[in-house]
C-alpha atoms as a PDB file:
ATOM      1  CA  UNK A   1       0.000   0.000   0.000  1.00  0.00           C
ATOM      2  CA  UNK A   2       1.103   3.588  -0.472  1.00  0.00           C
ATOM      3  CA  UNK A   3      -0.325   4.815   2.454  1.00  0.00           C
ATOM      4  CA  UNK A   4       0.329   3.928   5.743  1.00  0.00           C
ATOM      5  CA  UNK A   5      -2.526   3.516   8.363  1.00  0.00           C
ATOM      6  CA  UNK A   6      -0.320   6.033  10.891  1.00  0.00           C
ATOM      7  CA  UNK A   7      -0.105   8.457   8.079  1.00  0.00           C
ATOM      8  CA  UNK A   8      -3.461   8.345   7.010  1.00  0.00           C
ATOM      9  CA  UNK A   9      -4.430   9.417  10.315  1.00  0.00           C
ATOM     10  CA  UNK A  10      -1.942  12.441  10.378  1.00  0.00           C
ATOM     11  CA  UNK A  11      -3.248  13.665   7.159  1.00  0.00           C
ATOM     12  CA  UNK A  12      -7.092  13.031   8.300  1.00  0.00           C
ATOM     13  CA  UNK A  13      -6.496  14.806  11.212  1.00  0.00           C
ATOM     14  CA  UNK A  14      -4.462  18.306   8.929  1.00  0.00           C
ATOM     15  CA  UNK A  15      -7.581  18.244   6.824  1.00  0.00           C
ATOM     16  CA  UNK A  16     -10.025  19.044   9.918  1.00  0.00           C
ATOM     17  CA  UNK A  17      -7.571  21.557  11.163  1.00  0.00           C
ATOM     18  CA  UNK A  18      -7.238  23.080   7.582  1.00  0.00           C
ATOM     19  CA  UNK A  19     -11.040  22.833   7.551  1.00  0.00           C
ATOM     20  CA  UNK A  20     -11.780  24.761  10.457  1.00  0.00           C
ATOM     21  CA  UNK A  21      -8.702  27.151   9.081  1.00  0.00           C
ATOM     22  CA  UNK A  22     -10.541  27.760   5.897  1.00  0.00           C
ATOM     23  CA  UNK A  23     -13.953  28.226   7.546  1.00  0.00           C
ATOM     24  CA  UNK A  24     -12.200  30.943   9.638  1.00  0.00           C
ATOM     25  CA  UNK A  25     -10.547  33.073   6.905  1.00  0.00           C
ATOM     26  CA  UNK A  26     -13.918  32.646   4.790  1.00  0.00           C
ATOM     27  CA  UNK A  27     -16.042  33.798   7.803  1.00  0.00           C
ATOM     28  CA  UNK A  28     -13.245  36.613   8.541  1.00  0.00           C
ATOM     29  CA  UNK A  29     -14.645  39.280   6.005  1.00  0.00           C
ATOM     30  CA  UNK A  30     -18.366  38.849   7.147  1.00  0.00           C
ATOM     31  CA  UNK A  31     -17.275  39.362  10.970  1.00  0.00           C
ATOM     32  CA  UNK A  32     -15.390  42.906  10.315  1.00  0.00           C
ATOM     33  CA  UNK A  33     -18.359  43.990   8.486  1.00  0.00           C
ATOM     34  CA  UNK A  34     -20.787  42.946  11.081  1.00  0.00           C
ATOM     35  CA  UNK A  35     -18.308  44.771  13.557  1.00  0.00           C
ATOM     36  CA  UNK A  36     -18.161  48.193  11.180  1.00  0.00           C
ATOM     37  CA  UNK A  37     -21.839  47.810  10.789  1.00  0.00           C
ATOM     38  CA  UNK A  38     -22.391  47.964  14.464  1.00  0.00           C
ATOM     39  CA  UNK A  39     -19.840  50.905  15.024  1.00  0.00           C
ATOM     40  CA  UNK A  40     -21.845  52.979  12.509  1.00  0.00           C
ATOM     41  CA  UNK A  41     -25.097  52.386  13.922  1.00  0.00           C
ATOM     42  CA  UNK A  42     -23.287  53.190  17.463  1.00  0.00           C
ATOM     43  CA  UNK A  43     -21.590  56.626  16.087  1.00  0.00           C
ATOM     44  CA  UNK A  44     -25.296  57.528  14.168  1.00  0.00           C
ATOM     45  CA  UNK A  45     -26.775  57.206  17.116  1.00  0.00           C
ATOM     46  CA  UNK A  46     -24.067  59.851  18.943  1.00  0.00           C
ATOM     47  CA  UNK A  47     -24.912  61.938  16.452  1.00  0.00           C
ATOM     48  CA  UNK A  48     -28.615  61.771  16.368  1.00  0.00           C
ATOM     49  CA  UNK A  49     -28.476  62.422  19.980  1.00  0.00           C
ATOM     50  CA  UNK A  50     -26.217  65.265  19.640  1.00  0.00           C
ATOM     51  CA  UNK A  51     -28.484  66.991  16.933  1.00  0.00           C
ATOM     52  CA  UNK A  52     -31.454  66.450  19.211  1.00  0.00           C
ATOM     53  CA  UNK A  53     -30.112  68.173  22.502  1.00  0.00           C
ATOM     54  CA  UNK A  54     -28.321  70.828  20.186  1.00  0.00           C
ATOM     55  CA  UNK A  55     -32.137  71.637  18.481  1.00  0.00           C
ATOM     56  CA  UNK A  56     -33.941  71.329  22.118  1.00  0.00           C
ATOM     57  CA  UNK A  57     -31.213  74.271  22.981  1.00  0.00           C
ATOM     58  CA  UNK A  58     -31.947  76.053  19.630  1.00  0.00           C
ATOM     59  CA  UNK A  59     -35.814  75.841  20.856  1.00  0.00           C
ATOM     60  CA  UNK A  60     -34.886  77.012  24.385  1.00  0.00           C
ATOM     61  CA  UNK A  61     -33.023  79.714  23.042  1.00  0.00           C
ATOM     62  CA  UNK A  62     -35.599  81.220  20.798  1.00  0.00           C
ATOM     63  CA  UNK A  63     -38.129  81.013  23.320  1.00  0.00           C
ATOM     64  CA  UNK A  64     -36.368  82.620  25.981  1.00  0.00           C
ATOM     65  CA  UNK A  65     -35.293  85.580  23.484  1.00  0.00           C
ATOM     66  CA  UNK A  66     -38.786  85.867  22.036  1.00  0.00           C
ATOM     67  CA  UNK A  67     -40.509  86.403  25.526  1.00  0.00           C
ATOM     68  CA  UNK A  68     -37.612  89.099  26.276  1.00  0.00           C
ATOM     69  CA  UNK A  69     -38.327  90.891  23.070  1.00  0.00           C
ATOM     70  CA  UNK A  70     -41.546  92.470  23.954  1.00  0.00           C
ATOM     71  CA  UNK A  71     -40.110  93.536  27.291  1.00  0.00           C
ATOM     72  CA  UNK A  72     -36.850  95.424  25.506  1.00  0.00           C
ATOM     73  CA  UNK A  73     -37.787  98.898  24.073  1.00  0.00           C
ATOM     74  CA  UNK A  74     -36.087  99.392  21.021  1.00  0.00           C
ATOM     75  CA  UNK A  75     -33.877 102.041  19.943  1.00  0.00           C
ATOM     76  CA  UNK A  76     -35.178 103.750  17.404  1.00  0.00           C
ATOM     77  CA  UNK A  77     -39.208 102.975  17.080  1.00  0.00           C
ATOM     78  CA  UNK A  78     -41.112 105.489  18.975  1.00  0.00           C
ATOM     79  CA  UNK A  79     -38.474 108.147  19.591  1.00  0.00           C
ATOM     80  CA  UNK A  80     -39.320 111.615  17.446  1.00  0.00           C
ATOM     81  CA  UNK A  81     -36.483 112.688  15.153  1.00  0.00           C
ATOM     82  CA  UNK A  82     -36.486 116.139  13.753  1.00  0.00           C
ATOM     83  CA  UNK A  83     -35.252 116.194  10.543  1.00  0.00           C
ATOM     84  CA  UNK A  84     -36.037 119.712   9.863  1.00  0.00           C
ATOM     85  CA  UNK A  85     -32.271 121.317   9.756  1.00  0.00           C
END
């Protein structure tokens, strides 16, 4: 025979380790996608929460400055100017 029964075994066992090798490297692409998919959604998520407390300022701030408006006299409306020289 060409083969020997203790090196049959050897190479049975390299082909299940080269297996699990293979389905590693194959799997390897999908896995850092699935990991840069998840940081995105993460870093969206930062940002959607920044934009929301920077517009609940921006609505806080326009209140607050349209309720002092009415209260501030302004500097030119009402005041009589002569013109006549």
């Amino acid at each position: 025979m060409g083969i020997k029964l203790v090196e049959l075994q050897v190479a049975l066992h390299r082909t299940v380790d080269l297996g699990k090798i293979q389905t590693q490297h194959n799997n390897h692409g999908m896995v850092i996608q699935a990991h840069i998919a998840e940081q995105k959604k993460k870093q969206d998520e930062i940002k959607r929460k920044k934009v929301n407390v920077i517009k609940s300022e921006e609505k806080e701030n326009t209140s607050s400055t349209q309720t002092k408006q009415p209260f501030e006299r302004h500097p030119h409306k009402g005041n009589h100017f002569d013109l006549r020289g």
